[in-house]
PDB file of N, CA and C in Angstrom:
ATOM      1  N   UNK A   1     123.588  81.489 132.052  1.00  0.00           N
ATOM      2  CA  UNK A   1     123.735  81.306 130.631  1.00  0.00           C
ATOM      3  C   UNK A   1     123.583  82.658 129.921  1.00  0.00           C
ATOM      4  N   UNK A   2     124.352  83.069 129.047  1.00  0.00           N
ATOM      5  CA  UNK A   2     124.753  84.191 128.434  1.00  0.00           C
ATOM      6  C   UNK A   2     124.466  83.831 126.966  1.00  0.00           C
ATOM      7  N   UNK A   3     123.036  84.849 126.134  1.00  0.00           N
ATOM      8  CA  UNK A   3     122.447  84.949 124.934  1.00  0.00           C
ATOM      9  C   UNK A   3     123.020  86.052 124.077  1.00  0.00           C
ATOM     10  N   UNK A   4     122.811  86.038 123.143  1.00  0.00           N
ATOM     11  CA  UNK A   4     122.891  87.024 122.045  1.00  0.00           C
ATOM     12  C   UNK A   4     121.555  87.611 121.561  1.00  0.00           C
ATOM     13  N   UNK A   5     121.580  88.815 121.521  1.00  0.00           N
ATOM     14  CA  UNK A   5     120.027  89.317 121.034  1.00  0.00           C
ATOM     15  C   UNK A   5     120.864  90.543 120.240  1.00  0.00           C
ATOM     16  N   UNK A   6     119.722  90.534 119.070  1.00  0.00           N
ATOM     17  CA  UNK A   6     120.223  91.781 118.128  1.00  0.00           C
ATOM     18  C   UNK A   6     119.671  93.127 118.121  1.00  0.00           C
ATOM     19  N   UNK A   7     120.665  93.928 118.091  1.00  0.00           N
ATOM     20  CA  UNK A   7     119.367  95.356 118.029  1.00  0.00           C
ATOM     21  C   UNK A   7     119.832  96.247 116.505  1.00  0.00           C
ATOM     22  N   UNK A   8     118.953  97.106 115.874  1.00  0.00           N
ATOM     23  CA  UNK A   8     119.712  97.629 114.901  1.00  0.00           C
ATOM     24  C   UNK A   8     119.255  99.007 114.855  1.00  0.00           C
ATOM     25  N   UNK A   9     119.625  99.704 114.369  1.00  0.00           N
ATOM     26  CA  UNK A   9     119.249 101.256 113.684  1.00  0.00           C
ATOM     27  C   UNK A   9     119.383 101.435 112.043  1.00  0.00           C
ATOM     28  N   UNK A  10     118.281 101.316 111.834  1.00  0.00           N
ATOM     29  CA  UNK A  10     118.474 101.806 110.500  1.00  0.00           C
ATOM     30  C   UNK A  10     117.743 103.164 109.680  1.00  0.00           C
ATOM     31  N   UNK A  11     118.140 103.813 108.585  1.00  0.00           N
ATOM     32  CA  UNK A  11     117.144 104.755 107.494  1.00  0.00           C
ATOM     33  C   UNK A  11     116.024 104.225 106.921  1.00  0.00           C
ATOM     34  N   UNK A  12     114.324 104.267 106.739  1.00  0.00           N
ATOM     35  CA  UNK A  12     113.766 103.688 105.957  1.00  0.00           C
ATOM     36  C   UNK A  12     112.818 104.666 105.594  1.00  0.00           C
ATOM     37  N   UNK A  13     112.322 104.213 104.007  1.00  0.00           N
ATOM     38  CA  UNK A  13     111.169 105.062 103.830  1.00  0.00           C
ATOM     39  C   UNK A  13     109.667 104.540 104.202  1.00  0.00           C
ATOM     40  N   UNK A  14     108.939 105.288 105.497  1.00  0.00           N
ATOM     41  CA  UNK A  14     107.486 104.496 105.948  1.00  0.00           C
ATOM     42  C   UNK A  14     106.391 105.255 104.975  1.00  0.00           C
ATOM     43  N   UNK A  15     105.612 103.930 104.759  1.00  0.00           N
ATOM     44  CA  UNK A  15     104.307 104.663 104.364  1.00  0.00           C
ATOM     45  C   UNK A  15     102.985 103.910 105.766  1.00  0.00           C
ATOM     46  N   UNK A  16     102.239 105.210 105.684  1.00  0.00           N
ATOM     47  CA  UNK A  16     101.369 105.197 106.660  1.00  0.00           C
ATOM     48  C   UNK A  16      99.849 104.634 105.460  1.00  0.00           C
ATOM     49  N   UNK A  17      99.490 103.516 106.035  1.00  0.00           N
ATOM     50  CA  UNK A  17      98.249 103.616 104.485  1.00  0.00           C
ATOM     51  C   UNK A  17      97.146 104.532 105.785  1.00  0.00           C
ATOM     52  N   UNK A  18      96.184 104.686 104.553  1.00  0.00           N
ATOM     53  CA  UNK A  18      95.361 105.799 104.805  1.00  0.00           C
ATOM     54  C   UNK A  18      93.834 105.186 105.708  1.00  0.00           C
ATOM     55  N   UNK A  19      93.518 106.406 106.253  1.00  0.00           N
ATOM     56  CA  UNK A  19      92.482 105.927 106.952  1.00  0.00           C
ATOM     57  C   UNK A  19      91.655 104.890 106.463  1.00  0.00           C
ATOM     58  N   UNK A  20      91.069 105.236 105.529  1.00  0.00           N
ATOM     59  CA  UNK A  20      90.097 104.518 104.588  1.00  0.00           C
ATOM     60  C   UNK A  20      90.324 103.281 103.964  1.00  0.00           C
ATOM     61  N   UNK A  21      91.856 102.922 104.343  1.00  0.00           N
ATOM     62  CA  UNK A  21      92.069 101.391 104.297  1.00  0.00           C
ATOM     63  C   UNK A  21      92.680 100.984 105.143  1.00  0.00           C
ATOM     64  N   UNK A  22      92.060 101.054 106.478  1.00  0.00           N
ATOM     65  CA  UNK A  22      92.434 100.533 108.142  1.00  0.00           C
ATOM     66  C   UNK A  22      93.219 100.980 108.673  1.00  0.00           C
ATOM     67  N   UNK A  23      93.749 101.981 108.114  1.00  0.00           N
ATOM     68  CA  UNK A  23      94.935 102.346 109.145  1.00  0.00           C
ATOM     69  C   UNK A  23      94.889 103.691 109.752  1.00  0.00           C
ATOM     70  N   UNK A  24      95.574 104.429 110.863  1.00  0.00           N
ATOM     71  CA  UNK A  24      95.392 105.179 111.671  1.00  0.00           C
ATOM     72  C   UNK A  24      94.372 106.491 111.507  1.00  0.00           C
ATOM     73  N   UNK A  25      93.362 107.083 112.329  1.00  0.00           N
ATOM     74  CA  UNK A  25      92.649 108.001 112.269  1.00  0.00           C
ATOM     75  C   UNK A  25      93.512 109.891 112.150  1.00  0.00           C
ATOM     76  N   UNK A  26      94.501 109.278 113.273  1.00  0.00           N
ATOM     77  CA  UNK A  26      95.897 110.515 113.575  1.00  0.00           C
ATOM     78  C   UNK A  26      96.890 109.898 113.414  1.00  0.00           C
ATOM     79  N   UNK A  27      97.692 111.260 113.342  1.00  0.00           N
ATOM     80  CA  UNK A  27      98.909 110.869 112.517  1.00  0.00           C
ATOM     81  C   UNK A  27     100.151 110.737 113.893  1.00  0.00           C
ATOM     82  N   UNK A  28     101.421 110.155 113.697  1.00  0.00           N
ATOM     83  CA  UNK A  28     102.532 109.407 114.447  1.00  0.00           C
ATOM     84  C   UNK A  28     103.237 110.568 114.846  1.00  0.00           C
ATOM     85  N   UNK A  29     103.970 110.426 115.869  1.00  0.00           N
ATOM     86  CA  UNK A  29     104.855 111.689 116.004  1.00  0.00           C
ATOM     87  C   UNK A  29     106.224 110.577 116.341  1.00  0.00           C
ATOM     88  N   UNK A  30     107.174 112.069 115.868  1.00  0.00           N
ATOM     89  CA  UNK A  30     109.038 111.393 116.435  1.00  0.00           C
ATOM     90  C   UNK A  30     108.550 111.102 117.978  1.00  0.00           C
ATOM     91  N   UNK A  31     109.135 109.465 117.521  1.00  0.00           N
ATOM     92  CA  UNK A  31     109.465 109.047 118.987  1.00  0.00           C
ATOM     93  C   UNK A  31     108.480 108.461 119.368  1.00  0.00           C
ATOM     94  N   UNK A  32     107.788 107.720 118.438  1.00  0.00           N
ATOM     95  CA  UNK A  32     106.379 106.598 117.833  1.00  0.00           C
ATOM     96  C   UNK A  32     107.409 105.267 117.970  1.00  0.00           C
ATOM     97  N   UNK A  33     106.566 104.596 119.033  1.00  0.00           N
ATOM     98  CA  UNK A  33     107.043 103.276 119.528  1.00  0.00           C
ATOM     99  C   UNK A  33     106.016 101.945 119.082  1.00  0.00           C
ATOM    100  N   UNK A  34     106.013 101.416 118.096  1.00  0.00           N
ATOM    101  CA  UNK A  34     105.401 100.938 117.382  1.00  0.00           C
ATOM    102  C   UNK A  34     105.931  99.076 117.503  1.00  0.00           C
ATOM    103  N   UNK A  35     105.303  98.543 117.008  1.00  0.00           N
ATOM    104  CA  UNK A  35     106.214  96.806 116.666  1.00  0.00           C
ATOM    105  C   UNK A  35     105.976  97.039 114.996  1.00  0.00           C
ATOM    106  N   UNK A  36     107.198  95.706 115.145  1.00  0.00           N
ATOM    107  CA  UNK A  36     107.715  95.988 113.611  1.00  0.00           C
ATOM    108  C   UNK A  36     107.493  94.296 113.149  1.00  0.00           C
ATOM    109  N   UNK A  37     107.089  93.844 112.203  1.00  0.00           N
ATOM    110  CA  UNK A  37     107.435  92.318 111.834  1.00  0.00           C
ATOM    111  C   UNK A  37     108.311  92.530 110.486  1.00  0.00           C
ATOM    112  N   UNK A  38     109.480  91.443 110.702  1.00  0.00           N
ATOM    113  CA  UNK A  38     109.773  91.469 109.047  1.00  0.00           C
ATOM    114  C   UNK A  38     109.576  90.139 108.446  1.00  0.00           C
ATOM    115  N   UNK A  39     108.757  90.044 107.852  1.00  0.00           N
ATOM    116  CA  UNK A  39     108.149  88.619 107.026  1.00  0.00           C
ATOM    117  C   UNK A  39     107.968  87.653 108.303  1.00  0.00           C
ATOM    118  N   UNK A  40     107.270  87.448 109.573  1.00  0.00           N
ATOM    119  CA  UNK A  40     107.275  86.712 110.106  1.00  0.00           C
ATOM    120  C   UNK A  40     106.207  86.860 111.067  1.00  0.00           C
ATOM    121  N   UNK A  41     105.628  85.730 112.104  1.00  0.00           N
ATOM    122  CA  UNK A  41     104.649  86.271 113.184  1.00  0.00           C
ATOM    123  C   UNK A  41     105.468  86.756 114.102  1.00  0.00           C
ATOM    124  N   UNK A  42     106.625  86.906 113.908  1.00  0.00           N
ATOM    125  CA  UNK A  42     107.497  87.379 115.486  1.00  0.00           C
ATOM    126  C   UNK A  42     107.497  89.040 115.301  1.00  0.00           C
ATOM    127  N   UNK A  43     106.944  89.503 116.205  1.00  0.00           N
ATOM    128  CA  UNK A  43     107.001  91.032 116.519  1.00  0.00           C
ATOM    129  C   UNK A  43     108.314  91.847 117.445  1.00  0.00           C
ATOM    130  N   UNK A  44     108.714  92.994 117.163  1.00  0.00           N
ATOM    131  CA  UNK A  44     110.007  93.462 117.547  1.00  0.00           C
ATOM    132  C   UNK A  44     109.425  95.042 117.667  1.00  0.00           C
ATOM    133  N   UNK A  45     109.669  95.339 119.201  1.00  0.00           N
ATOM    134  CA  UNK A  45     109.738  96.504 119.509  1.00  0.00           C
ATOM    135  C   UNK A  45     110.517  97.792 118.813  1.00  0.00           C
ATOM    136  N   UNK A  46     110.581  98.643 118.983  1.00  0.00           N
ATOM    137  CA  UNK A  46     111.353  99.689 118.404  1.00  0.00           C
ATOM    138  C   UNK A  46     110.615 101.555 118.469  1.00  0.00           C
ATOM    139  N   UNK A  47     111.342 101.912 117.500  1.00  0.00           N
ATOM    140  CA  UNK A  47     111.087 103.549 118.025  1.00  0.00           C
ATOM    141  C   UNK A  47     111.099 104.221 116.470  1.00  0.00           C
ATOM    142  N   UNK A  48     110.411 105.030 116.186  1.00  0.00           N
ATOM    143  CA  UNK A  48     110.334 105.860 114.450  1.00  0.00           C
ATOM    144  C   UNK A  48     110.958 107.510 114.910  1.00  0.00           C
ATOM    145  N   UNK A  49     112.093 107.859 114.531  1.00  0.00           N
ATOM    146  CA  UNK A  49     112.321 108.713 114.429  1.00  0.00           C
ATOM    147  C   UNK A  49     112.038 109.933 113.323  1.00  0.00           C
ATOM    148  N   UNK A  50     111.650 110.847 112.765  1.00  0.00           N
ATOM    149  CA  UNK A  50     112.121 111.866 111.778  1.00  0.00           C
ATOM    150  C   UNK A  50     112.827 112.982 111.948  1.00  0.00           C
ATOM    151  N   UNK A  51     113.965 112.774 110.991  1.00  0.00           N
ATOM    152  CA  UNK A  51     114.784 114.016 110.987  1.00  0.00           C
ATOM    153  C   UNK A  51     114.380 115.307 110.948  1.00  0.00           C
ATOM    154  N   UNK A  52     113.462 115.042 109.841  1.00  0.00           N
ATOM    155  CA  UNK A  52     113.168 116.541 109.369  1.00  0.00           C
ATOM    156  C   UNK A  52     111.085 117.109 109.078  1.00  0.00           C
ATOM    157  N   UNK A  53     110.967 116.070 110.074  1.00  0.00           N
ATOM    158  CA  UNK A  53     109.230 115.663 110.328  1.00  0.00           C
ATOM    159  C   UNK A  53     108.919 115.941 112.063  1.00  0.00           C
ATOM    160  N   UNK A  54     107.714 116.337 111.962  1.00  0.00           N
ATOM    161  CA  UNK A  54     107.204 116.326 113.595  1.00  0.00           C
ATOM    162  C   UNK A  54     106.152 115.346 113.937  1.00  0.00           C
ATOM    163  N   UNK A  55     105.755 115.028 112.818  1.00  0.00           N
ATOM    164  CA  UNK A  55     104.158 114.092 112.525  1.00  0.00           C
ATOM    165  C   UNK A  55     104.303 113.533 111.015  1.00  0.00           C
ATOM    166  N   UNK A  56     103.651 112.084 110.912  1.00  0.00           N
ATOM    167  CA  UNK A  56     103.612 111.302 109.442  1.00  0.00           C
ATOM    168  C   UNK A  56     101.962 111.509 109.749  1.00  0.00           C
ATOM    169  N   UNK A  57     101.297 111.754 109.178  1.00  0.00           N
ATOM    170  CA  UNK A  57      99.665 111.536 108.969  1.00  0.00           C
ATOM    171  C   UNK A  57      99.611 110.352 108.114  1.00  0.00           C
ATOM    172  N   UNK A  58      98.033 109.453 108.014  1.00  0.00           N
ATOM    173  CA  UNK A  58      97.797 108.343 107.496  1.00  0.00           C
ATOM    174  C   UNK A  58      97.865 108.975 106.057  1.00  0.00           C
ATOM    175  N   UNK A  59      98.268 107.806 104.952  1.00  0.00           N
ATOM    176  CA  UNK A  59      98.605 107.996 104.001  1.00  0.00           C
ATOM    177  C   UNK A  59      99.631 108.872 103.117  1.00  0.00           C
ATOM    178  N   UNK A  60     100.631 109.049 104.498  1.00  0.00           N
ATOM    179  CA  UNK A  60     101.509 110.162 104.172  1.00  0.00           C
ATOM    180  C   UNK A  60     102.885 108.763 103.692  1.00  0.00           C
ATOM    181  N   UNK A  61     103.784 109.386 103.396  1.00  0.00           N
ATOM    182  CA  UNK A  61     105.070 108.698 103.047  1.00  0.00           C
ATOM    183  C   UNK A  61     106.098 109.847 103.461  1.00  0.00           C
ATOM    184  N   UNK A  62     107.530 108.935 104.086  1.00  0.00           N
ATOM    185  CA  UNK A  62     108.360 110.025 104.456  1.00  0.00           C
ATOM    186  C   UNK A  62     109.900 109.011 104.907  1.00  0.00           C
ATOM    187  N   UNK A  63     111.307 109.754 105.050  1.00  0.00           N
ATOM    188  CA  UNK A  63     112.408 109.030 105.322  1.00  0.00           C
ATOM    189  C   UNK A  63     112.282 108.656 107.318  1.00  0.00           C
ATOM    190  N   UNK A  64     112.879 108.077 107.927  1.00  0.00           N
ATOM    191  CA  UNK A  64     112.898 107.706 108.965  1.00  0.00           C
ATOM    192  C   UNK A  64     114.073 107.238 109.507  1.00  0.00           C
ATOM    193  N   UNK A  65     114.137 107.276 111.202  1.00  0.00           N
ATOM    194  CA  UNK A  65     115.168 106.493 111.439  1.00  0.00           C
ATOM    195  C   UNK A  65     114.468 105.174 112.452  1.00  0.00           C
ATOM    196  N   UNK A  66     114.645 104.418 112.729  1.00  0.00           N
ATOM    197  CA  UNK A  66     114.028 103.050 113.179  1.00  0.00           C
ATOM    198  C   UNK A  66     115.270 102.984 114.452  1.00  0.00           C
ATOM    199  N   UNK A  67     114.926 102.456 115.095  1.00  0.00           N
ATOM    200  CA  UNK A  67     115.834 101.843 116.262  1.00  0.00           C
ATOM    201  C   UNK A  67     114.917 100.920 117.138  1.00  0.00           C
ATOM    202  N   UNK A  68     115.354  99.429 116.239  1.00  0.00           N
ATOM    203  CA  UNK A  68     114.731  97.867 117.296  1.00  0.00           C
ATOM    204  C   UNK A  68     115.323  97.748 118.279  1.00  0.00           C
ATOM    205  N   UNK A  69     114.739  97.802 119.329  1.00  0.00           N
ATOM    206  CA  UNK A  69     115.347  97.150 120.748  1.00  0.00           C
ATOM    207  C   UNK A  69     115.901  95.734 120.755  1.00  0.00           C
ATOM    208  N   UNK A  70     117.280  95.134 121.369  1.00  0.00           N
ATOM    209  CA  UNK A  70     117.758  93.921 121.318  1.00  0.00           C
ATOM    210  C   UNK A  70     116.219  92.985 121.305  1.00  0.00           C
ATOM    211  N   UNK A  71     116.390  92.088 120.676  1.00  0.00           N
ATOM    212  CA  UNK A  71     115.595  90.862 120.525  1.00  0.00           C
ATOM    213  C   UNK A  71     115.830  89.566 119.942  1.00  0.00           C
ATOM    214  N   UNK A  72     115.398  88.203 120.145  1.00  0.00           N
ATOM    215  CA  UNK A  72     115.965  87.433 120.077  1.00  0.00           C
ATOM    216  C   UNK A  72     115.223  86.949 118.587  1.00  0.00           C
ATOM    217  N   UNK A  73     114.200  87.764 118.469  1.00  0.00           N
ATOM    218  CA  UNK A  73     113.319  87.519 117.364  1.00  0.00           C
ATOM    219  C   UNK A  73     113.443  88.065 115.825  1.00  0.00           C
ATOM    220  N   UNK A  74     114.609  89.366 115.749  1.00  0.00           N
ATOM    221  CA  UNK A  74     114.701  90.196 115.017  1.00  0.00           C
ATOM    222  C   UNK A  74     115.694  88.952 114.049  1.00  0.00           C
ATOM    223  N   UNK A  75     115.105  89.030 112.798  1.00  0.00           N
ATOM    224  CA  UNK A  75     115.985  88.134 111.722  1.00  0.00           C
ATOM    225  C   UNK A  75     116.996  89.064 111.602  1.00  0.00           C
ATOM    226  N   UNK A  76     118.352  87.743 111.389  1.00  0.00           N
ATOM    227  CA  UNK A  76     119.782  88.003 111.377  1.00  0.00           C
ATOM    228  C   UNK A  76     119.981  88.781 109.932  1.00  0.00           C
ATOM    229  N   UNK A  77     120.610  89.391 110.045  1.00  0.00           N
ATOM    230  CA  UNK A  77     121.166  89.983 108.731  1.00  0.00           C
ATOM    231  C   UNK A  77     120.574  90.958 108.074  1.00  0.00           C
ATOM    232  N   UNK A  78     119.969  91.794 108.477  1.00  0.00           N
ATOM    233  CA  UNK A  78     118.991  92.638 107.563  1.00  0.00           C
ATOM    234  C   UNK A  78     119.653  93.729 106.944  1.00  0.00           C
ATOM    235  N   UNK A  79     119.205  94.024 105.546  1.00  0.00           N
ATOM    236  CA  UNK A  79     119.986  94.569 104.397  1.00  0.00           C
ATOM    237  C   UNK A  79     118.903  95.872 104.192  1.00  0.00           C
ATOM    238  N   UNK A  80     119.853  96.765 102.905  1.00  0.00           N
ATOM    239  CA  UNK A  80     119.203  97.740 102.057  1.00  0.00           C
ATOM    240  C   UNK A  80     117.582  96.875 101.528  1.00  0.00           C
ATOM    241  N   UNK A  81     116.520  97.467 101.343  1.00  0.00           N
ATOM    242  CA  UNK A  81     115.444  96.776 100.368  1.00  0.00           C
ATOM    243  C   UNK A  81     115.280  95.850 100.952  1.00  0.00           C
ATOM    244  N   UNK A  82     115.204  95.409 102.645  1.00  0.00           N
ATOM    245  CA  UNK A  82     114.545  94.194 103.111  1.00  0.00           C
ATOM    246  C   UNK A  82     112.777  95.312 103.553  1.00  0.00           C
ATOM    247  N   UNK A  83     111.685  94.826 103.156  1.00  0.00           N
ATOM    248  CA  UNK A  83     110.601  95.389 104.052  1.00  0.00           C
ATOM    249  C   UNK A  83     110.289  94.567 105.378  1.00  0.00           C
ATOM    250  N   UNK A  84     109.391  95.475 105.623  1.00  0.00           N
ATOM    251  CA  UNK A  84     108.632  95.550 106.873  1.00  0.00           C
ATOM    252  C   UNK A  84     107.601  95.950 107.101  1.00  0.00           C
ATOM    253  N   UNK A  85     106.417  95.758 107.986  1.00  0.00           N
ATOM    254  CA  UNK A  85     105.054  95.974 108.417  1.00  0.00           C
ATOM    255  C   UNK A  85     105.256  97.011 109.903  1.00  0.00           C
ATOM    256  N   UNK A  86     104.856  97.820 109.825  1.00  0.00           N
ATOM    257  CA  UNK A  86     104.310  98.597 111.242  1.00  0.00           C
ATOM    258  C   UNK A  86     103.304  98.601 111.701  1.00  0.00           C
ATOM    259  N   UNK A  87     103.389  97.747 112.738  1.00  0.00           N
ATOM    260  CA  UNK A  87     101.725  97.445 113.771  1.00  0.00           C
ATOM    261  C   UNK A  87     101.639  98.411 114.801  1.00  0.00           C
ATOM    262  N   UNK A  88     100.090  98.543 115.459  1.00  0.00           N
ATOM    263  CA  UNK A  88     100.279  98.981 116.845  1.00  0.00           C
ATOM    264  C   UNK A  88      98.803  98.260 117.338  1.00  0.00           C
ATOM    265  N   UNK A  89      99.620  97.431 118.186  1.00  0.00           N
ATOM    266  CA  UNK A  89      99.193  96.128 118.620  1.00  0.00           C
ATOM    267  C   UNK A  89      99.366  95.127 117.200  1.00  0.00           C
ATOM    268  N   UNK A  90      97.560  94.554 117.213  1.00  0.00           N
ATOM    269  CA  UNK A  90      97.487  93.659 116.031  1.00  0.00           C
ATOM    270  C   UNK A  90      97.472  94.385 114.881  1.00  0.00           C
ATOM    271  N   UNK A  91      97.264  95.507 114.729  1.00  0.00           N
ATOM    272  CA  UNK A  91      96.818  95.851 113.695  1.00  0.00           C
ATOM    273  C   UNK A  91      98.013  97.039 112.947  1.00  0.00           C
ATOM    274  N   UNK A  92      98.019  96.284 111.570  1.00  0.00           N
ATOM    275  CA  UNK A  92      99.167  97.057 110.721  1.00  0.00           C
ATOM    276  C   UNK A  92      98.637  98.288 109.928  1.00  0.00           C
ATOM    277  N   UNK A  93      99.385  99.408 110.643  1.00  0.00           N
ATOM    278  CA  UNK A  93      99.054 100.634 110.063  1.00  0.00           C
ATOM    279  C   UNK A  93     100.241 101.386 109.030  1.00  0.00           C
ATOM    280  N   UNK A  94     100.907 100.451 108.625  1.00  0.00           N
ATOM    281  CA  UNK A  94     101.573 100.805 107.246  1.00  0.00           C
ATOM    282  C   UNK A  94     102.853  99.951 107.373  1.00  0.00           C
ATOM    283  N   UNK A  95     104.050 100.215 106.269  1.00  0.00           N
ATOM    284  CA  UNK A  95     104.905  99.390 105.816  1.00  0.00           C
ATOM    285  C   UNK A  95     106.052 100.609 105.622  1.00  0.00           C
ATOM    286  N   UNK A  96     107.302  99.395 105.286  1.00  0.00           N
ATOM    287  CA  UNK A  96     109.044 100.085 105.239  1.00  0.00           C
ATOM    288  C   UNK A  96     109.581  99.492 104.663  1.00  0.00           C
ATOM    289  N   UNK A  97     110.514  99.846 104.485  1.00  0.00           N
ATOM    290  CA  UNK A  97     111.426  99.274 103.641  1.00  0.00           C
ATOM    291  C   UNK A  97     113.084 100.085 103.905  1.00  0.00           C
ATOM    292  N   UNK A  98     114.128  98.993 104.385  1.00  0.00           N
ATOM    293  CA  UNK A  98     115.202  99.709 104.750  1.00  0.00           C
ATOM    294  C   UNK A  98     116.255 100.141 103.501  1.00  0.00           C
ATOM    295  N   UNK A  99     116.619 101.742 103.869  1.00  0.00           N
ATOM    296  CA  UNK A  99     117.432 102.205 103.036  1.00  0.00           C
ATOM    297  C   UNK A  99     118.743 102.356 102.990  1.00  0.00           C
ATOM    298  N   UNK A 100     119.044 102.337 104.457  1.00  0.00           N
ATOM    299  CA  UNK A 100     121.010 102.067 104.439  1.00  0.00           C
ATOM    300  C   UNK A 100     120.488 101.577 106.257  1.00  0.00           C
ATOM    301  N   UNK A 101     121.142 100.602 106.696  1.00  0.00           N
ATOM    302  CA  UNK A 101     121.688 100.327 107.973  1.00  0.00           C
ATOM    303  C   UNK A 101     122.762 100.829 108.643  1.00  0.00           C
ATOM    304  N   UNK A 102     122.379 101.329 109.945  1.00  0.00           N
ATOM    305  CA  UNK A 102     123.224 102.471 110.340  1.00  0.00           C
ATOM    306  C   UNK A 102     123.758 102.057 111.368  1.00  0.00           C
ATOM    307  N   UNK A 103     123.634 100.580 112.037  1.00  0.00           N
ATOM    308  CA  UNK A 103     124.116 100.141 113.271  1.00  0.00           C
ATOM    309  C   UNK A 103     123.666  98.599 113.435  1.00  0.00           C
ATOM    310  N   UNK A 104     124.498  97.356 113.621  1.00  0.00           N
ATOM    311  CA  UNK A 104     124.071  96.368 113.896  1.00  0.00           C
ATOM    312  C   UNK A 104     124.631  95.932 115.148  1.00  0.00           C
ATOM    313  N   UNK A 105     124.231  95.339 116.064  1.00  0.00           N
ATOM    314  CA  UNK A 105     124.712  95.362 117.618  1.00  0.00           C
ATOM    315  C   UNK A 105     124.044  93.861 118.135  1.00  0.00           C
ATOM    316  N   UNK A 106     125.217  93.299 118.195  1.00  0.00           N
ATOM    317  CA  UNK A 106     124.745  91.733 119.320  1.00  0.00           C
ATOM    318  C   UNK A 106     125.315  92.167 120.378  1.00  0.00           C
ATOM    319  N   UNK A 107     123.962  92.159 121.483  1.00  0.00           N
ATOM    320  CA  UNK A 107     123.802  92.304 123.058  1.00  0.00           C
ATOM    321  C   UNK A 107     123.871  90.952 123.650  1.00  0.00           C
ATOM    322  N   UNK A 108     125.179  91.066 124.564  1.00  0.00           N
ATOM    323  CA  UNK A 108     124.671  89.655 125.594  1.00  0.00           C
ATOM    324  C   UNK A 108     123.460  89.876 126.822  1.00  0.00           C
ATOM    325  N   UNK A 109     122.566  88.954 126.759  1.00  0.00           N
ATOM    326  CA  UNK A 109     121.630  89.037 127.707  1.00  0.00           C
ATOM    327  C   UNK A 109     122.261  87.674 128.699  1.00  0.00           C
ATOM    328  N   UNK A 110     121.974  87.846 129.747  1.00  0.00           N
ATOM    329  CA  UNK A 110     122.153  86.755 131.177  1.00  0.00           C
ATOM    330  C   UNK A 110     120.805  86.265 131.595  1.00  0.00           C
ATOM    331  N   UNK A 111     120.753  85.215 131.014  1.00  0.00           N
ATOM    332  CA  UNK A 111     119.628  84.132 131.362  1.00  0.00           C
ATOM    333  C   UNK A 111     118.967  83.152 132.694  1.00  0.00           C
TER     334      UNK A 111
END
């Protein structure tokens, strides 16, 4: 049996909240593999790129590139101005919000 799972790439702007309100002690580097939720308990792997960044420190804000790995969990359709939460594990160490979508891709998986 042959599935559909979605993967996407998109631009977003992350904010890291700051130590002092639970979130990370050090700061993320390109190529920060994080889970992502968007409005939901379903969690989705993925990867934080910066173009023009080497490190986001807590409470920093900055542009990004995102790339979710296919999943069966990732809600269909995601637009400009949909947010998002960035966890690592349970715990959410800041938020996004997408600014242009740069790739939408249905993967067949073999079941």
């Amino acid at each position: 049996m042959t599935t559909l799972r979605t993967s996407y790439n998109f631009t977003a702007i992350l904010s890291l909240f700051p130590t002092e309100s639970g979130g990370r002690k050090k700061p993320i580097y390109d190529h920060f593999r994080p889970s992502f939720s968007f409005n939901s308990a379903n969690q989705v792997s993925g990867e934080i790129s910066f173009p023009e960044l080497e490190e986001l420190w807590p409470g920093a804000t900055a542009t990004a590139v995102v790339k979710l790995l296919p999943s069966k969990h990732i809600r269909q359709n995601l637009k400009s101005g949909d947010s998002f939460t960035i966890l690592e594990g349970a715990k959410i160490i800041g938020t996004g919000v997408i600014q242009t979508i740069d790739k939408e891709e249905k993967v067949s998986v073999i079941q």
